[in-house]
C-alpha atoms as a PDB file:
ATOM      1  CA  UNK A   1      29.113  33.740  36.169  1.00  0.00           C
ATOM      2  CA  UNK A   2      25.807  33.515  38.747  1.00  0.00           C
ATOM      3  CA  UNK A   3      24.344  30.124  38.490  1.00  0.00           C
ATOM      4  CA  UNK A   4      21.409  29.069  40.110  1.00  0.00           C
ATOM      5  CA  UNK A   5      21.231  25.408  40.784  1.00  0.00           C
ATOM      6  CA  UNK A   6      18.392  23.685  40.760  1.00  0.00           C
ATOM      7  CA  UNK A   7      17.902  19.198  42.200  1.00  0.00           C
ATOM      8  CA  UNK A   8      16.468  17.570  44.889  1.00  0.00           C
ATOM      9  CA  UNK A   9      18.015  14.157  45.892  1.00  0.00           C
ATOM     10  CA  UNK A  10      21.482  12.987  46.258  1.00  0.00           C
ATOM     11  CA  UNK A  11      22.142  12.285  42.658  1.00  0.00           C
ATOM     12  CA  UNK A  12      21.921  16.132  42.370  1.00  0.00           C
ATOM     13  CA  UNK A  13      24.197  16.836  45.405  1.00  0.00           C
ATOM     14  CA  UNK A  14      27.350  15.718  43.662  1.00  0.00           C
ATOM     15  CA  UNK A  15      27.054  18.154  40.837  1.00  0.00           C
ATOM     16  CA  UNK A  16      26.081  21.232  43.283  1.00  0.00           C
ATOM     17  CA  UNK A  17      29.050  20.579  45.451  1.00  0.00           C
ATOM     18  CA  UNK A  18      31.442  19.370  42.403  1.00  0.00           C
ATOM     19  CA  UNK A  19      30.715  23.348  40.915  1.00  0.00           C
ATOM     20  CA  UNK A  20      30.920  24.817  44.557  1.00  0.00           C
ATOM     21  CA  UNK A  21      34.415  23.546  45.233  1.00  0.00           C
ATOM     22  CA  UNK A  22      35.394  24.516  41.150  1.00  0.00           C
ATOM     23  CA  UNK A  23      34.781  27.907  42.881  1.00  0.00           C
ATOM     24  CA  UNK A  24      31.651  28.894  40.908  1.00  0.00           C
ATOM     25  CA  UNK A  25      29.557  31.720  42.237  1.00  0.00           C
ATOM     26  CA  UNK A  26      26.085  29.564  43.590  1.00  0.00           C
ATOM     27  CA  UNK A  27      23.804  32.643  44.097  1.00  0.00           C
ATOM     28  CA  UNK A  28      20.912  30.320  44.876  1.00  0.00           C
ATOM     29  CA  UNK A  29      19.688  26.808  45.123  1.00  0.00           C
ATOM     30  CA  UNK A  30      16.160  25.566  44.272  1.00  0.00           C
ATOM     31  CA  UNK A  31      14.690  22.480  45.806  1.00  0.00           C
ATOM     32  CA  UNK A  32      11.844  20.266  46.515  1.00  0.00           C
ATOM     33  CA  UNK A  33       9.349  21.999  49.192  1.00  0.00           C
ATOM     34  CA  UNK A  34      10.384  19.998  52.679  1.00  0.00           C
ATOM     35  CA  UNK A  35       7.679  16.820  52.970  1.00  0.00           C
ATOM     36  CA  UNK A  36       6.126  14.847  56.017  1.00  0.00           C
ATOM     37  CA  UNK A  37       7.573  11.618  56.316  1.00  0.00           C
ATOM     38  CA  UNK A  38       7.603   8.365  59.043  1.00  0.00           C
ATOM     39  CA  UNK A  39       5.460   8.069  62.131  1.00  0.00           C
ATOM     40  CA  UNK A  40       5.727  11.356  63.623  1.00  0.00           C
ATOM     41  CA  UNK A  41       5.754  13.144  60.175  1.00  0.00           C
ATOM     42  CA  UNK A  42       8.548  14.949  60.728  1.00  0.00           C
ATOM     43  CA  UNK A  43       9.462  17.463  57.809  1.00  0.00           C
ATOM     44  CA  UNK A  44      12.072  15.670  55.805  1.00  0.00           C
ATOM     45  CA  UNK A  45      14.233  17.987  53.669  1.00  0.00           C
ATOM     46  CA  UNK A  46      15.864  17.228  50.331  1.00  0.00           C
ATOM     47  CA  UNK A  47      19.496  16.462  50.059  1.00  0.00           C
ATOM     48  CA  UNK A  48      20.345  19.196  47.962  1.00  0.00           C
ATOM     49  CA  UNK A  49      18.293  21.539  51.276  1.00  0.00           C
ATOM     50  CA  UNK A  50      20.724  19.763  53.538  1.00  0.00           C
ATOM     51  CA  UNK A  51      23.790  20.447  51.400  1.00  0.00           C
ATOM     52  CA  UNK A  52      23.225  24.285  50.900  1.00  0.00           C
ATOM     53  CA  UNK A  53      21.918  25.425  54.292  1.00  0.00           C
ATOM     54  CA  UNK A  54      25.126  23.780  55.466  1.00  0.00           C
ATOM     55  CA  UNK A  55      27.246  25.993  53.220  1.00  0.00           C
ATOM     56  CA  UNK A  56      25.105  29.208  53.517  1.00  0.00           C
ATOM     57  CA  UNK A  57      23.834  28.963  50.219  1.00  0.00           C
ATOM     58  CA  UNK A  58      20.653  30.770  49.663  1.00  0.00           C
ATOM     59  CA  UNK A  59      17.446  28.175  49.305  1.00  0.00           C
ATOM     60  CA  UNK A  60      14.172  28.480  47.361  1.00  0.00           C
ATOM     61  CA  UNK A  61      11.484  26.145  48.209  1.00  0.00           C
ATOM     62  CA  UNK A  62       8.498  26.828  45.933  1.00  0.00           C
ATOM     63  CA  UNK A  63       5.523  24.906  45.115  1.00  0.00           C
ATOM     64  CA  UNK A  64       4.528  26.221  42.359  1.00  0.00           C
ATOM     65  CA  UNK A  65       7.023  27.267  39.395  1.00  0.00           C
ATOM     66  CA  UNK A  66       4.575  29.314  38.094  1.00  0.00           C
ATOM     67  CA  UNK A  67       4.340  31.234  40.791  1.00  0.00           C
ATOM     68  CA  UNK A  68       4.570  35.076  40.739  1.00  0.00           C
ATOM     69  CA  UNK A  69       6.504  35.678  44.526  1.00  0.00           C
ATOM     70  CA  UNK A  70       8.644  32.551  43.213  1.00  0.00           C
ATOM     71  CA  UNK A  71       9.620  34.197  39.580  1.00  0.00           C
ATOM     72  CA  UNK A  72      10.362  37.314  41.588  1.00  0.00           C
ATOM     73  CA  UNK A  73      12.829  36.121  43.682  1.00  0.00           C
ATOM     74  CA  UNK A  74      14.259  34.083  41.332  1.00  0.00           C
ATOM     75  CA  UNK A  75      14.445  36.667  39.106  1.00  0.00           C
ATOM     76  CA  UNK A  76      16.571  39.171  41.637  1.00  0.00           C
ATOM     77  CA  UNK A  77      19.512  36.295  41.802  1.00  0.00           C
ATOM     78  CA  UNK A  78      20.063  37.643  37.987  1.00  0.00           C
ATOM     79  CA  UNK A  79      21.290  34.393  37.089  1.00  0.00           C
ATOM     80  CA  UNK A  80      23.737  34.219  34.690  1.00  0.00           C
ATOM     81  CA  UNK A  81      23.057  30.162  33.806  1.00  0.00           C
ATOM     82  CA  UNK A  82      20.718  27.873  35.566  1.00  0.00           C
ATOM     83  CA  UNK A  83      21.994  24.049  36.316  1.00  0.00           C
ATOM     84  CA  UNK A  84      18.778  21.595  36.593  1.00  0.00           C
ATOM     85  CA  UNK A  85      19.938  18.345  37.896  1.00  0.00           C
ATOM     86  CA  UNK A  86      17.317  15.734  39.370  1.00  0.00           C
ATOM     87  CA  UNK A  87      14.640  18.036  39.454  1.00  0.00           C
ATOM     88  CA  UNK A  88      11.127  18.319  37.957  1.00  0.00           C
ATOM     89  CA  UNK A  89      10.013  19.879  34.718  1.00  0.00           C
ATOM     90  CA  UNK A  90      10.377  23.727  34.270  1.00  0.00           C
ATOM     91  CA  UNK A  91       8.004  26.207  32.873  1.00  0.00           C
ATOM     92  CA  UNK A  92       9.981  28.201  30.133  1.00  0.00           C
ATOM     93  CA  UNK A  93       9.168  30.936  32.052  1.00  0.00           C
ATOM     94  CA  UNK A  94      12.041  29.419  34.306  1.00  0.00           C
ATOM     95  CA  UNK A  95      13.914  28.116  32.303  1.00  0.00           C
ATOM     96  CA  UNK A  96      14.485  31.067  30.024  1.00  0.00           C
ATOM     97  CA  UNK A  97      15.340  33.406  32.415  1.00  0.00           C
ATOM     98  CA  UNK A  98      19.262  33.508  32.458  1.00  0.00           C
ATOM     99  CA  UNK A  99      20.524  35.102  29.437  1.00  0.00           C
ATOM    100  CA  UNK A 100      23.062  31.874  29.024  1.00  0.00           C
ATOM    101  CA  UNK A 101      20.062  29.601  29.345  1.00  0.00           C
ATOM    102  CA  UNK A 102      19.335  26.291  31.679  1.00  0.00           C
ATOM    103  CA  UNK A 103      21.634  23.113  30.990  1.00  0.00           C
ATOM    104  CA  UNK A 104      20.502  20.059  32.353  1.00  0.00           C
ATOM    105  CA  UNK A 105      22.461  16.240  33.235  1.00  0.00           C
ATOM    106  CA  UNK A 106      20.422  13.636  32.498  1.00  0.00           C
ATOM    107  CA  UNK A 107      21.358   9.766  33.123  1.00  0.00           C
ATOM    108  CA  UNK A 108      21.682   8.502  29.790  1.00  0.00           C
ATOM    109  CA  UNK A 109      23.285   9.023  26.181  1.00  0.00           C
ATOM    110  CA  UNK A 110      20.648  11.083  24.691  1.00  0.00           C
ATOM    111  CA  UNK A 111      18.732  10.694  22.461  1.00  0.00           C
ATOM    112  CA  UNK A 112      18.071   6.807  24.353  1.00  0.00           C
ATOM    113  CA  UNK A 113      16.257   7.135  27.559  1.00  0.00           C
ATOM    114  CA  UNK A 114      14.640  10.430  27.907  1.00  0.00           C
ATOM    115  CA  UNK A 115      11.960  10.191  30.338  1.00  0.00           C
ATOM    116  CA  UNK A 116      12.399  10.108  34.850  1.00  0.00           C
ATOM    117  CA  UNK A 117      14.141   6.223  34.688  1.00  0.00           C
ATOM    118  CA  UNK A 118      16.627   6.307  32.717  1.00  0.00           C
ATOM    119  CA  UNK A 119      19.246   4.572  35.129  1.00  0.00           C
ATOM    120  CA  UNK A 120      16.611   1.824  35.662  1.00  0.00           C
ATOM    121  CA  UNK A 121      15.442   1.290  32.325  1.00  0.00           C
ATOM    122  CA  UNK A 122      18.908   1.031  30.509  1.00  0.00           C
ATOM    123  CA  UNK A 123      19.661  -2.064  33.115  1.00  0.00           C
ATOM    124  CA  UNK A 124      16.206  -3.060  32.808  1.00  0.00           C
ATOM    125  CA  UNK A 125      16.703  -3.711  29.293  1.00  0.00           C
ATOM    126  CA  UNK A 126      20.099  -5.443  29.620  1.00  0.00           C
ATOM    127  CA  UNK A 127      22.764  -2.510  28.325  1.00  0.00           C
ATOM    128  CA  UNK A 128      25.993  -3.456  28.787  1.00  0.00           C
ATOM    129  CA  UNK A 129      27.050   0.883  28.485  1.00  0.00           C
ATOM    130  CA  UNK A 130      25.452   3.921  29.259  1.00  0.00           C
ATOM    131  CA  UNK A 131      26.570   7.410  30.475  1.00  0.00           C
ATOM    132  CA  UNK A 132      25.188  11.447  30.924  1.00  0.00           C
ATOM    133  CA  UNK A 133      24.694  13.969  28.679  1.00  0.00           C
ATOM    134  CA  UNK A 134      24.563  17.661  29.522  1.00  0.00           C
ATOM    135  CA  UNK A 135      22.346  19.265  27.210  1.00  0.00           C
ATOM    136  CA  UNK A 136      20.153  22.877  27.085  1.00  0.00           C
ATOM    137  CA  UNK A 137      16.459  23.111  27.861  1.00  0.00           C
ATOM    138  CA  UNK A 138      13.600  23.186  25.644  1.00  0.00           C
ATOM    139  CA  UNK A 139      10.076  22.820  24.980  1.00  0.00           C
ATOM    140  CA  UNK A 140       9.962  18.984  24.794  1.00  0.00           C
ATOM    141  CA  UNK A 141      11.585  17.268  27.557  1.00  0.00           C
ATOM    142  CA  UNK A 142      15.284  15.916  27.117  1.00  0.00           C
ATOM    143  CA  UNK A 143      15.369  16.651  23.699  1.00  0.00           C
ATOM    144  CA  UNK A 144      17.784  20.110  23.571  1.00  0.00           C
ATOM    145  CA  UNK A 145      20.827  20.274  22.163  1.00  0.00           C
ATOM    146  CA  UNK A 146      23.640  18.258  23.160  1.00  0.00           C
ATOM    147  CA  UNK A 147      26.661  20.187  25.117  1.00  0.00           C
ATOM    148  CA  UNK A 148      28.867  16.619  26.004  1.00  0.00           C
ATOM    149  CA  UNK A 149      28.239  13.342  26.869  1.00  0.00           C
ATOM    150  CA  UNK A 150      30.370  10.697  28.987  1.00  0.00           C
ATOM    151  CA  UNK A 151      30.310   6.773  28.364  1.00  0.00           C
ATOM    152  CA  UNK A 152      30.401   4.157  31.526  1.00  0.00           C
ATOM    153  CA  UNK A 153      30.092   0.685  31.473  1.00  0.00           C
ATOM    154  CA  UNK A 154      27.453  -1.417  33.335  1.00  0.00           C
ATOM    155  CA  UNK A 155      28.721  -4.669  34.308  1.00  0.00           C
ATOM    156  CA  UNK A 156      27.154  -8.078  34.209  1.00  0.00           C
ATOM    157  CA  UNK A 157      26.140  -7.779  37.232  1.00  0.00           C
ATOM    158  CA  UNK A 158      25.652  -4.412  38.123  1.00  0.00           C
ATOM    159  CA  UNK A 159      22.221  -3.320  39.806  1.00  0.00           C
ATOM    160  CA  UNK A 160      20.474   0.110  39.518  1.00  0.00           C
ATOM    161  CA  UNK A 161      22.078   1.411  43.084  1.00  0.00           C
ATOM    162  CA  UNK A 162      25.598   1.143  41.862  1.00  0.00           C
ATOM    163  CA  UNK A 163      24.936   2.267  38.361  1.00  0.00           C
ATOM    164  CA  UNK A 164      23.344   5.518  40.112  1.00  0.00           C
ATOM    165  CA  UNK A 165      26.338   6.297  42.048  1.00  0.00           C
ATOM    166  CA  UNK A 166      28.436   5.742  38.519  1.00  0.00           C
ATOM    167  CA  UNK A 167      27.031   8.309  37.017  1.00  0.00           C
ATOM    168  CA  UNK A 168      26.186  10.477  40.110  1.00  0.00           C
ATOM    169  CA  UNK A 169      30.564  11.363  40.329  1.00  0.00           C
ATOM    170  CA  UNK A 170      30.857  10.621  36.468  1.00  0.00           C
ATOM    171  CA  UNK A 171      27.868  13.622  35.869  1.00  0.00           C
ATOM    172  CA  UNK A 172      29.264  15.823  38.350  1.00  0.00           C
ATOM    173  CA  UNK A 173      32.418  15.933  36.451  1.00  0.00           C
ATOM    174  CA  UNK A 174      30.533  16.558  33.629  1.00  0.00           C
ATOM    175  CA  UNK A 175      28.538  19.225  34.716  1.00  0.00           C
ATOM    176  CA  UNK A 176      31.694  21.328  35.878  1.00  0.00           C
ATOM    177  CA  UNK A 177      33.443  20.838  32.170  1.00  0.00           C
ATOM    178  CA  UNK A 178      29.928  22.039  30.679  1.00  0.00           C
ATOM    179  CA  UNK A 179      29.773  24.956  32.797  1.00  0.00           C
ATOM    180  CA  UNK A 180      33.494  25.950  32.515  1.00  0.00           C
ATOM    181  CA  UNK A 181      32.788  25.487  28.834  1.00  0.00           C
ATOM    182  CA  UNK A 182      29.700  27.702  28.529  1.00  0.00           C
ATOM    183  CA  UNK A 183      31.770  30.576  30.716  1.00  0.00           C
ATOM    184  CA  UNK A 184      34.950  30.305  28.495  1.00  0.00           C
ATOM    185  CA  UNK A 185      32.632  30.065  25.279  1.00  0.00           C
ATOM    186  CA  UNK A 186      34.425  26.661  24.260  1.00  0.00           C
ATOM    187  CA  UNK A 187      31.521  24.495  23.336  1.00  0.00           C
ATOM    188  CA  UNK A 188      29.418  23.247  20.854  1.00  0.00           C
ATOM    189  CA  UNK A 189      26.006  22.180  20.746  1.00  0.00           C
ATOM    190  CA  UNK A 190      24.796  18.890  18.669  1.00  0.00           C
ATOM    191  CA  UNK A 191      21.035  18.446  17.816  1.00  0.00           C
ATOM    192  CA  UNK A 192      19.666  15.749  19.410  1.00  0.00           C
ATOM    193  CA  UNK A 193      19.635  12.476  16.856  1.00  0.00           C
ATOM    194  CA  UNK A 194      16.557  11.653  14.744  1.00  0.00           C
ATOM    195  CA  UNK A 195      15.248   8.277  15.178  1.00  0.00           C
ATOM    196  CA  UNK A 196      12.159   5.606  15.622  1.00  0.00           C
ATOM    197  CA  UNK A 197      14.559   2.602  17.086  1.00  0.00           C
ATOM    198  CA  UNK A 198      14.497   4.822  20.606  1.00  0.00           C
ATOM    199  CA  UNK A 199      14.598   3.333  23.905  1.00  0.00           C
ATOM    200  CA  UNK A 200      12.156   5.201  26.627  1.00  0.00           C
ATOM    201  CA  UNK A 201      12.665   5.420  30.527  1.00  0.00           C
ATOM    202  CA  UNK A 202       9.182   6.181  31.607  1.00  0.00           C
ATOM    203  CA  UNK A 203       8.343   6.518  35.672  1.00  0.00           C
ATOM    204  CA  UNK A 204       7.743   3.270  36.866  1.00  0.00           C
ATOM    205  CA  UNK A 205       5.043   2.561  38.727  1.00  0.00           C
ATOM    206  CA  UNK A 206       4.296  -0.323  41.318  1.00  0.00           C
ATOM    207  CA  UNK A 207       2.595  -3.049  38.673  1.00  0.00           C
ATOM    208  CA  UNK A 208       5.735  -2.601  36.425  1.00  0.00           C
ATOM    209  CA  UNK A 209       7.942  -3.908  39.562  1.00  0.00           C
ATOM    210  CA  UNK A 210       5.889  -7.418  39.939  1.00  0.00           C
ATOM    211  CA  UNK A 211       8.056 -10.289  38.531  1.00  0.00           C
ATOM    212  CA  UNK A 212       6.831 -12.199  35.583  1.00  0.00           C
ATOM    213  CA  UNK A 213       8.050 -15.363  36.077  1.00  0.00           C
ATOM    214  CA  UNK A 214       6.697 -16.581  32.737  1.00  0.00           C
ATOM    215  CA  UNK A 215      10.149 -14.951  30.900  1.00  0.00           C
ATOM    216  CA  UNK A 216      13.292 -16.017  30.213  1.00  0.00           C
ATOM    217  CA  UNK A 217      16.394 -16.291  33.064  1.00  0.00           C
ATOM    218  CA  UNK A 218      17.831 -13.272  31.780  1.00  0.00           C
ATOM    219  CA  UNK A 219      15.136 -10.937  31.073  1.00  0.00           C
ATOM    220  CA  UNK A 220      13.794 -11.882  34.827  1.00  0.00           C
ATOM    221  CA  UNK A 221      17.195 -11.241  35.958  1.00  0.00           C
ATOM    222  CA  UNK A 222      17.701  -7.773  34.301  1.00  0.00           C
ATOM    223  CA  UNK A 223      14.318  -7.039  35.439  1.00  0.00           C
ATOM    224  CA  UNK A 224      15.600  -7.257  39.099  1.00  0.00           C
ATOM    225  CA  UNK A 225      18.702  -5.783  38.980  1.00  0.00           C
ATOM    226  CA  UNK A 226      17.600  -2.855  37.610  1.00  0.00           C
ATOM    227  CA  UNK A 227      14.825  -2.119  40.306  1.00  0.00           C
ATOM    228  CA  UNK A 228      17.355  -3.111  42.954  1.00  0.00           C
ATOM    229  CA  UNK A 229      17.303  -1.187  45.527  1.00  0.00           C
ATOM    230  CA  UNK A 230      14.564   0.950  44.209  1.00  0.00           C
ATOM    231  CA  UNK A 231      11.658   0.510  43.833  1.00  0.00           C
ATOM    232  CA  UNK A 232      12.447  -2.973  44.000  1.00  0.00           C
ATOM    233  CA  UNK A 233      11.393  -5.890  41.923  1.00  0.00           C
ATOM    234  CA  UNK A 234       8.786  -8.278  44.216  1.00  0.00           C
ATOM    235  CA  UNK A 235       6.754 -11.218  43.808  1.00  0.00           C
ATOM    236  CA  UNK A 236       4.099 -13.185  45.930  1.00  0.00           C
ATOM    237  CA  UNK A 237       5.811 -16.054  48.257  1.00  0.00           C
ATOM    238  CA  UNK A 238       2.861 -17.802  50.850  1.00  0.00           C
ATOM    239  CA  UNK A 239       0.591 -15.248  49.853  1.00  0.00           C
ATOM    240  CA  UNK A 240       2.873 -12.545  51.476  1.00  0.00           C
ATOM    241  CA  UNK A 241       5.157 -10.261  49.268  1.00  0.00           C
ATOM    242  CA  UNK A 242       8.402 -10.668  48.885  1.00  0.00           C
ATOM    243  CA  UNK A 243      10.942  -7.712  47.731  1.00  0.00           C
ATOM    244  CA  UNK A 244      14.025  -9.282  46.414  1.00  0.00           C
ATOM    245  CA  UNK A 245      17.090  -7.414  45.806  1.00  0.00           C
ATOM    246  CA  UNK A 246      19.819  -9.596  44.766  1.00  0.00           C
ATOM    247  CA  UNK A 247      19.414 -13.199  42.066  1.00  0.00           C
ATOM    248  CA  UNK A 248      21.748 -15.139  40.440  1.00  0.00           C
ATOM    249  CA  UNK A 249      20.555 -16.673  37.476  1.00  0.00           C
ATOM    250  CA  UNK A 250      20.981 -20.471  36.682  1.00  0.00           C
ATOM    251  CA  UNK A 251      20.878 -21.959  33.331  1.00  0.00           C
ATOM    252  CA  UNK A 252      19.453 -25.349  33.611  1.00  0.00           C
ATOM    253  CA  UNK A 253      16.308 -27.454  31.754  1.00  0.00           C
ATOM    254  CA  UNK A 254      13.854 -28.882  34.094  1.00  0.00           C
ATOM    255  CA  UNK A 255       9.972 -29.597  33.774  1.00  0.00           C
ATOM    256  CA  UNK A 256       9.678 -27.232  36.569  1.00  0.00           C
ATOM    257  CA  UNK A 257       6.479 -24.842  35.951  1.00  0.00           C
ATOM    258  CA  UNK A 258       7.687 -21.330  36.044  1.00  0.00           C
ATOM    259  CA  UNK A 259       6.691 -19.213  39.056  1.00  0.00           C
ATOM    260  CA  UNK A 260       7.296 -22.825  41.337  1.00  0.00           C
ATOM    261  CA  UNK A 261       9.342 -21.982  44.518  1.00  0.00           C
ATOM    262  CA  UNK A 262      12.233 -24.475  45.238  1.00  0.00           C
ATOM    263  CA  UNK A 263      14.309 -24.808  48.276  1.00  0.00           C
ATOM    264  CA  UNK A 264      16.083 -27.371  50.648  1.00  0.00           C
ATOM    265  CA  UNK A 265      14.744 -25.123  54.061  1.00  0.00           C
ATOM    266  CA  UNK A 266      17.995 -23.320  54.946  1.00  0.00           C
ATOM    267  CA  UNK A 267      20.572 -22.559  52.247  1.00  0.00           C
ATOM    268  CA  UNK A 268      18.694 -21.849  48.881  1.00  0.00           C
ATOM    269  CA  UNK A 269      15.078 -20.637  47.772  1.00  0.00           C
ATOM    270  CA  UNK A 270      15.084 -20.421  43.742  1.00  0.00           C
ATOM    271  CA  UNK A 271      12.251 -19.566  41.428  1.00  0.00           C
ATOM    272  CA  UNK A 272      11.955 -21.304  37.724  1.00  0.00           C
ATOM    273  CA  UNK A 273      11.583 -19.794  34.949  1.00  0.00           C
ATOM    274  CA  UNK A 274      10.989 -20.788  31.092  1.00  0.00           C
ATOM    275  CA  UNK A 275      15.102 -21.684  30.455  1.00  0.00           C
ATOM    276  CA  UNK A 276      16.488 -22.082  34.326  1.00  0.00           C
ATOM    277  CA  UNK A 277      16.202 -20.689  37.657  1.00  0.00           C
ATOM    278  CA  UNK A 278      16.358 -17.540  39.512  1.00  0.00           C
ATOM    279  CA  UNK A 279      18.117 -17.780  42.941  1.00  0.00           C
ATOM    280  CA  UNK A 280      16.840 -15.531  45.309  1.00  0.00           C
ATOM    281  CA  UNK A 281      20.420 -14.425  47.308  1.00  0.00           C
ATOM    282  CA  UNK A 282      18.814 -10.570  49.437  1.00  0.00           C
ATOM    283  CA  UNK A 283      14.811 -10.806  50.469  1.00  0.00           C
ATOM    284  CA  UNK A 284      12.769  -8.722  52.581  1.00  0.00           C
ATOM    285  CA  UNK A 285       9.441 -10.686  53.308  1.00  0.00           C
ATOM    286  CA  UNK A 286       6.325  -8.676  54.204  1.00  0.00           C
ATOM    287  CA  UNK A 287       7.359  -7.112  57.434  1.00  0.00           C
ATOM    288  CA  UNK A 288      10.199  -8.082  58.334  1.00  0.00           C
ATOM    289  CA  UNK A 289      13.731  -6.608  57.389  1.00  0.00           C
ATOM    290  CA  UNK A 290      15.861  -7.206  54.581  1.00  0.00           C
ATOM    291  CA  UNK A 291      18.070 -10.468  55.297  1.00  0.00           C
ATOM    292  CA  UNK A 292      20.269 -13.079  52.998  1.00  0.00           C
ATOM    293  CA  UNK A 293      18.348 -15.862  52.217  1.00  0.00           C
ATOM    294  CA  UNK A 294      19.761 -18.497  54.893  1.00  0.00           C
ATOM    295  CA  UNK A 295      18.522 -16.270  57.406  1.00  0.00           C
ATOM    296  CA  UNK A 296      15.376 -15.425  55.821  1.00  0.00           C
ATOM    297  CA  UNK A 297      14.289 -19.596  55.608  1.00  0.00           C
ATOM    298  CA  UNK A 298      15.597 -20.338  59.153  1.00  0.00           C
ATOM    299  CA  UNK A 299      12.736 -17.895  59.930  1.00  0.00           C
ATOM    300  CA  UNK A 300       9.772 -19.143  58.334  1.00  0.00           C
ATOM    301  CA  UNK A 301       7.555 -22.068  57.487  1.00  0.00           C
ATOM    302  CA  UNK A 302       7.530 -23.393  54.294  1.00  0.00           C
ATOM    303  CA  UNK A 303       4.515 -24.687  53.040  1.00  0.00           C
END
């Protein structure tokens, strides 16, 4: 079978190189168009970029996916199957090219979570499981047809980084099965589940990462962990912001107001809340570097 892959970031590099060494024929990779970034604006290219020109795959880099010298070439790879991982939304002029269709892995048990967070939102909202699902393309986005889905666990205290990298290895397993399975004509597909009790896991935005300090220990804690490390949850310490990557929650009544900053100057710095405290553990004050707490209050001024 010819499969074009299609991802951008690293999430999507485990999958392209779990299929590669499963000996599948990659006649082409499509990526992200190489960006500017830091100082000098130095052309930064994707992961998945990096990957293939290492391995001599062949690399398309369009901006448009509409666009006519684009569906051309990607028409003369006479792909077989086309694998979207981490990617952006497809024109189904793309993706119903290959006779055996596109198959996508998304982060989540679909039907919960369809939308570009799903890793973030499912911690977000305090899951204690969640997993990927391999499904095929259609019109509306993550809704196709189930191929096979894989459960993990989150733990109480996982955060959104190690959750990604869960399901990064757990997805490129998957992805291999799913494409063995669609070559040996073993699979089955499910329709997608109808219901109204479905969770979203819409692209979050910078307002959405602000702490609200005016919620309960838990929610506030959930709310960190899964935006840690990115975006990253912040709030506003000495009128400077403060990213904060790593709480522990305390479980306490006090007549503390929530949103009031604690601390005895050099080994804690906790926040209230409505039931308890947060305890800020991994900060990163406006300029400066990310630091444990100790370090970061031997190196200001509190007020």
């Amino acid at each position: 079978m010819r499969i074009v892959f299609m991802g951008t970031p690293d999430f999507a590099v485990a999958s392209l190189a779990a299929l590669k060494d499963a000996g599948f024929d990659i006649v082409g990779v499509v990526t992200a168009a190489d960006k500017p970034a830091g100082r000098g604006q130095k052309l930064n290219e994707s992961a998945v970029k990096k990957y293939a020109v290492a391995r001599n795959l062949k690399v398309l880099q369009p901006l448009k996916l509409k666009d006519p010298d684009f569906l051309a070439e990607l028409s003369e790879l006479k792909a077989d199957l086309q694998v979207v991982v981490a990617f952006r939304m497809l024109p189904e002029v793309v993706w119903n090219m290959p006779p055996k269709g596109t198959i996508n892995l998304h982060g989540s048990l679909l039907p919960q979570y369809r939308g570009a967070a799903p890793i973030n939102h499912a911690i977000i909202n305090g899951e204690t499981e969640s997993g990927v699902t391999t499904f095929f393309l259609k019109h509306e986005i993550d809704t196709g047809d189930v191929i096979f889905s894989e459960k993990v666990n989150i733990e109480p205290d996982e955060n959104a980084g190690s959750l990604h990298d869960k399901l990064m290895e757990t997805g490129a397993k998957l992805v291999v099965k799913t494409v063995a399975a669609i070559r040996d004509n073993t699979y089955n597909e499910t329709p997608q589940s109808i219901s109204t009790d479905l969770k979203a896991a819409p692209k979050i935005f910078k307002d959405f990462c602000k702490i609200n300090w005016n919620q309960p220990t838990d929610q506030i804690y959930n709310h960190i962990r899964g935006l840690s490390p990115y975006p990253t949850a912040f709030t506003v310490f000495q009128d400077k912001l403060l990213k904060v990557f790593e709480v522990k929650p305390e479980y306490i009544q006090h007549s503390a107001k929530p949103g009031d900053f604690l601390s005895d100057g050099k080994t804690y710095l906790k926040v209230a809340t409505t039931n308890g405290y947060i305890n800020l553990l991994d900060v990163q004050y406006e300029g400066k570097k990310r630091m444990r707490i100790d370090k970061f209050l031997r190196g200001i001024r509190l007020n």
